[in-house]
C-alpha atoms as a PDB file:
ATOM      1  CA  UNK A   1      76.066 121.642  79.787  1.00  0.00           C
ATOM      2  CA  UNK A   2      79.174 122.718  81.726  1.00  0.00           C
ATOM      3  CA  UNK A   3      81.661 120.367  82.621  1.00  0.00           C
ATOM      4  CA  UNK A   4      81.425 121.393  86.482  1.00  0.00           C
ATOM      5  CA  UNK A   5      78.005 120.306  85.966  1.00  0.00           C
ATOM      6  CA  UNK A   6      78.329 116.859  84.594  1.00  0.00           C
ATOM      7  CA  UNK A   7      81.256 116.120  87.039  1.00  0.00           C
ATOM      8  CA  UNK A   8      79.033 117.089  90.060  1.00  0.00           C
ATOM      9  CA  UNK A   9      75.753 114.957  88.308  1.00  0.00           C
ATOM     10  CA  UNK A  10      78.646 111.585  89.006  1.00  0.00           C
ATOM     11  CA  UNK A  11      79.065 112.781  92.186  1.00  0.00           C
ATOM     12  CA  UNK A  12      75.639 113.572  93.295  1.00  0.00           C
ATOM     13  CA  UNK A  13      73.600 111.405  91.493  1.00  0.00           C
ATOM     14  CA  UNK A  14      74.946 108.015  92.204  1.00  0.00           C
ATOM     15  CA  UNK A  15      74.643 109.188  96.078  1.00  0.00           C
ATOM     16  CA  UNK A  16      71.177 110.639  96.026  1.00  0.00           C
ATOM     17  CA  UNK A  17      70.190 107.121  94.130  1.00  0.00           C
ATOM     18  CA  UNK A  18      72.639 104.771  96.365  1.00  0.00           C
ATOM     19  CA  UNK A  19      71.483 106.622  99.931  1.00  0.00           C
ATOM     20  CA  UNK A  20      67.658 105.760  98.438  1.00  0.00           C
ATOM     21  CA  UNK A  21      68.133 102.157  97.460  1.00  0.00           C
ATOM     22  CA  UNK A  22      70.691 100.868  99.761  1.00  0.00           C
ATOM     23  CA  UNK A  23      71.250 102.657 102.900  1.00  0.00           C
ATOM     24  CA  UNK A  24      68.498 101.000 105.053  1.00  0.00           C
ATOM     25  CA  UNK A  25      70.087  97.512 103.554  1.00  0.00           C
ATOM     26  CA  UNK A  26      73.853  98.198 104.815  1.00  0.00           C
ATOM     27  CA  UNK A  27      75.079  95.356 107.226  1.00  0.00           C
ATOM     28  CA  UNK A  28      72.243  93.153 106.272  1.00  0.00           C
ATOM     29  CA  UNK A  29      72.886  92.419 102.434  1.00  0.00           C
ATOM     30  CA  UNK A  30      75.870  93.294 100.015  1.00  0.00           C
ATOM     31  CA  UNK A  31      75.597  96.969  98.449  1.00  0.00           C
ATOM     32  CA  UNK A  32      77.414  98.596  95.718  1.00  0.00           C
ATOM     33  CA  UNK A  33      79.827 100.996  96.111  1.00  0.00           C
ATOM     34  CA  UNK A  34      79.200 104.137  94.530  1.00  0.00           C
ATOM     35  CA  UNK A  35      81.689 104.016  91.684  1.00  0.00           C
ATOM     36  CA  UNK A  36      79.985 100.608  90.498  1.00  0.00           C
ATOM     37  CA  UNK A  37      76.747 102.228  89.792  1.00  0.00           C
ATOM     38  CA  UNK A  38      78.291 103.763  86.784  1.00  0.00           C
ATOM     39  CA  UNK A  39      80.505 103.034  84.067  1.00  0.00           C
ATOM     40  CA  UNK A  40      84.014 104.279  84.270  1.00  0.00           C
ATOM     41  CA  UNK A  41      84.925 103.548  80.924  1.00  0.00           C
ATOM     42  CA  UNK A  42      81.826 105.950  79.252  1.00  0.00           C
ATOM     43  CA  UNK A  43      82.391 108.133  81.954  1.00  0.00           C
ATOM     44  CA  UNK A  44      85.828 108.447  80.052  1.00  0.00           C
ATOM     45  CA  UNK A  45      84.421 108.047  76.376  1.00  0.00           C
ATOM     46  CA  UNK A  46      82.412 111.132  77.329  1.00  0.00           C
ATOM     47  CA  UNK A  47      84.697 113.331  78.541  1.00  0.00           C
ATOM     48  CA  UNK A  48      87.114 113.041  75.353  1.00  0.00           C
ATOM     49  CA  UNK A  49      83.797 113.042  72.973  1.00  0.00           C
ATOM     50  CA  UNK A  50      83.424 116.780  75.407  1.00  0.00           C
ATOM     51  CA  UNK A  51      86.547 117.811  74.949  1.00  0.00           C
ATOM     52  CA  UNK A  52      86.930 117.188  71.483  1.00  0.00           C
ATOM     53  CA  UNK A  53      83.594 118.891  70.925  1.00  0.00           C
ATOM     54  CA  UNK A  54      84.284 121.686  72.604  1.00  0.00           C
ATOM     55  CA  UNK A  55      87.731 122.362  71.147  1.00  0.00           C
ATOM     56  CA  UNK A  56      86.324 121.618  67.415  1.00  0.00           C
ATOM     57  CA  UNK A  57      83.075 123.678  68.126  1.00  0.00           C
ATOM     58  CA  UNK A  58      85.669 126.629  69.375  1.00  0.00           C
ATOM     59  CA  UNK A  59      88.210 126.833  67.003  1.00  0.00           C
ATOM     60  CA  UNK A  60      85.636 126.174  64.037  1.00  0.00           C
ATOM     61  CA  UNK A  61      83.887 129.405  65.228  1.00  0.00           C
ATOM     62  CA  UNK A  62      87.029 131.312  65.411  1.00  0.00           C
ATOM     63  CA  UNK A  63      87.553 130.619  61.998  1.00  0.00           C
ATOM     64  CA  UNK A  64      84.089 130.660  60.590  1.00  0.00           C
ATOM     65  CA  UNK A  65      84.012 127.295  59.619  1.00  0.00           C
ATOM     66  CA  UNK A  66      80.103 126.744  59.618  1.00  0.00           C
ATOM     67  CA  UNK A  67      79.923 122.715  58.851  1.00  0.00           C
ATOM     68  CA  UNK A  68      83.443 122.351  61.551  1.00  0.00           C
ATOM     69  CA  UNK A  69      80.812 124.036  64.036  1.00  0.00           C
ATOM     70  CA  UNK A  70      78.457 121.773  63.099  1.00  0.00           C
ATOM     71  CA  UNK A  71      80.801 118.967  63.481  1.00  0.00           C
ATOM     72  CA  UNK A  72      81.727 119.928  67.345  1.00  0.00           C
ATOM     73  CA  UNK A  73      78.628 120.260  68.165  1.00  0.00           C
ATOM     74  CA  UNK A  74      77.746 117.467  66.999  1.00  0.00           C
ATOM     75  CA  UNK A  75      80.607 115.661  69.184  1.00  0.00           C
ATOM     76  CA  UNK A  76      79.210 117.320  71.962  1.00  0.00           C
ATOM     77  CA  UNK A  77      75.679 115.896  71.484  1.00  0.00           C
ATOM     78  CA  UNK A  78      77.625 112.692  71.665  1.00  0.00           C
ATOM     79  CA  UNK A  79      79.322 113.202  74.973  1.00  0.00           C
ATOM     80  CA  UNK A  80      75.781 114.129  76.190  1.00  0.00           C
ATOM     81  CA  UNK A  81      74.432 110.478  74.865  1.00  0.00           C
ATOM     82  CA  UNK A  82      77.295 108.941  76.646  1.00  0.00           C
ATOM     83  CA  UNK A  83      75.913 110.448  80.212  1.00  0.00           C
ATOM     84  CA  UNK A  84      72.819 109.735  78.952  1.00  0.00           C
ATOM     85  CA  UNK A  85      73.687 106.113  78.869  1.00  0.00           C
ATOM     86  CA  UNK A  86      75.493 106.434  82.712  1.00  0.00           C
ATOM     87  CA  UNK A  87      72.467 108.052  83.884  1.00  0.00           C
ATOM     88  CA  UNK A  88      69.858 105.031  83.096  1.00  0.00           C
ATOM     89  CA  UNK A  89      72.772 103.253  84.132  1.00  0.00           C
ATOM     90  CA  UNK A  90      72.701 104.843  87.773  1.00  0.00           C
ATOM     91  CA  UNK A  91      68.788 105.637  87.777  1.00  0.00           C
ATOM     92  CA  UNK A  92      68.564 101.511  86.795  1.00  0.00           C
ATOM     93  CA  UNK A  93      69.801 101.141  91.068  1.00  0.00           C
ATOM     94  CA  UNK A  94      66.867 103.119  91.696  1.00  0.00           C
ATOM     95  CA  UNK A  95      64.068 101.537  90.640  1.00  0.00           C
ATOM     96  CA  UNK A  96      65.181  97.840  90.202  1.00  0.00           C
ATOM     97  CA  UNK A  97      68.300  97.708  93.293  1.00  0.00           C
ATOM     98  CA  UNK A  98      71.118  95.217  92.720  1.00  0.00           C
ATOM     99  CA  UNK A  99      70.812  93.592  96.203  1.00  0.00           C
ATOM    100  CA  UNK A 100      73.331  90.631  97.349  1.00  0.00           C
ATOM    101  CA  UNK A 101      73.080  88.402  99.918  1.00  0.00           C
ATOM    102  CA  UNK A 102      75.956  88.793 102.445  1.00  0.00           C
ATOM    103  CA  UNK A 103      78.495  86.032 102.783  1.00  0.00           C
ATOM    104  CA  UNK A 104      79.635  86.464 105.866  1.00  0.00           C
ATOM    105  CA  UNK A 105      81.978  83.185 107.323  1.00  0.00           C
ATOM    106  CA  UNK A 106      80.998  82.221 110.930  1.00  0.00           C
ATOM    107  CA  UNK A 107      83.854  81.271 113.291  1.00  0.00           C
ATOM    108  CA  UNK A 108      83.909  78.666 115.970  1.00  0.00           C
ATOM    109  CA  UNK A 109      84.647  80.520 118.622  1.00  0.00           C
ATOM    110  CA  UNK A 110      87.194  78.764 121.219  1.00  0.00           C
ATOM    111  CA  UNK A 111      87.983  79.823 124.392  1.00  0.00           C
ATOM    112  CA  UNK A 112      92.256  81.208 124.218  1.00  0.00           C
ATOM    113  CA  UNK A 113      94.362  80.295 127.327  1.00  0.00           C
ATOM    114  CA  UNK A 114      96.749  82.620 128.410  1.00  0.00           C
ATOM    115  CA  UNK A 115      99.764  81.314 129.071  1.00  0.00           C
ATOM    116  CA  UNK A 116     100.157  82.683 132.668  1.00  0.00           C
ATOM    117  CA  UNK A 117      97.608  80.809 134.770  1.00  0.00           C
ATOM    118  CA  UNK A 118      95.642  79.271 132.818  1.00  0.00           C
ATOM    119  CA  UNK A 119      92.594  81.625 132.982  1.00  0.00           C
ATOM    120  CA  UNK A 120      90.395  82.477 130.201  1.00  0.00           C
ATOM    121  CA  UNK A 121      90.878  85.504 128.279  1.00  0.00           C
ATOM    122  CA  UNK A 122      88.797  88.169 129.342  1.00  0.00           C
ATOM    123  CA  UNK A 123      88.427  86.934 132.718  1.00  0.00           C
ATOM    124  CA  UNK A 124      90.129  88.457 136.251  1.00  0.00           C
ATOM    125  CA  UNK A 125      90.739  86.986 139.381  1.00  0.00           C
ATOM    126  CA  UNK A 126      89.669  87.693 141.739  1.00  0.00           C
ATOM    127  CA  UNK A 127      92.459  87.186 143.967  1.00  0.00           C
ATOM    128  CA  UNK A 128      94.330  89.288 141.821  1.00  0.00           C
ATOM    129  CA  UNK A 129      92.272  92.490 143.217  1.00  0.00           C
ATOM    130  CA  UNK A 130      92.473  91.271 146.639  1.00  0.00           C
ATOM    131  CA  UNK A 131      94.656  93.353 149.267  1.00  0.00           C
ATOM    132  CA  UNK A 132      96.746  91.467 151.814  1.00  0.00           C
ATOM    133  CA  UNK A 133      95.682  93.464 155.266  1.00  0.00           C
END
């Protein structure tokens, strides 16, 4: 699997899964951001366990080494089983949502004097719109 690919599968995914679960629920209960459907820290683990696959797998074949190739390869199969892990991570939203009530603090609301006046804010004299004729 390319790396293109894999970066655009923690893109896609978590939105494709997020838009499913928790768009209908926005402004009524607390949602997840996208980057907390996943974990950032095997995201990482399995883009070095890639990289040093991929680098051990090539250079092993340049040379011929049979059991380095094996090696890489077998780094790379371990990069795989750390998406593996972020995808049931990210595919958990979908079929068992992590939905949070709201906490929203209600004000007391009291009417604000201006100070020329004495009128509320938000209201107009009248008087004020009046033409002397």
């Amino acid at each position: 699997m390319s790396f293109a690919i894999l970066g655009m599968f923690y893109k896609i995914l978590p939105f494709l899964v997020w838009f499913g679960s928790y768009s209908k629920l926005i402004g009524r209960s607390k949602v997840p951001a996208l980057a907390e459907m996943y974990s950032e820290k095997w995201q990482i683990a399995g883009y070095w366990f890639w990289l040093a696959g991929l680098l051990t797998t090539s250079v092993a074949a340049l040379f011929g080494n049979e059991t380095m190739v094996r090696a890489g390869c077998a780094v790379l199969a371990l990069s795989l089983a750390t998406f593996a892990v972020n995808l049931a991570k990210i595919l958990g939203h979908l079929f068992h949502p992590k939905i949070e009530p709201l906490n929203i603090k209600q004000r007391h609301l009291t009417p604000a004097l201006s100070p020329a006046g004495g009128e509320r804010v938000g209201e107009v004299r009248v008087s004020s719109f009046v033409s002397a004729s």
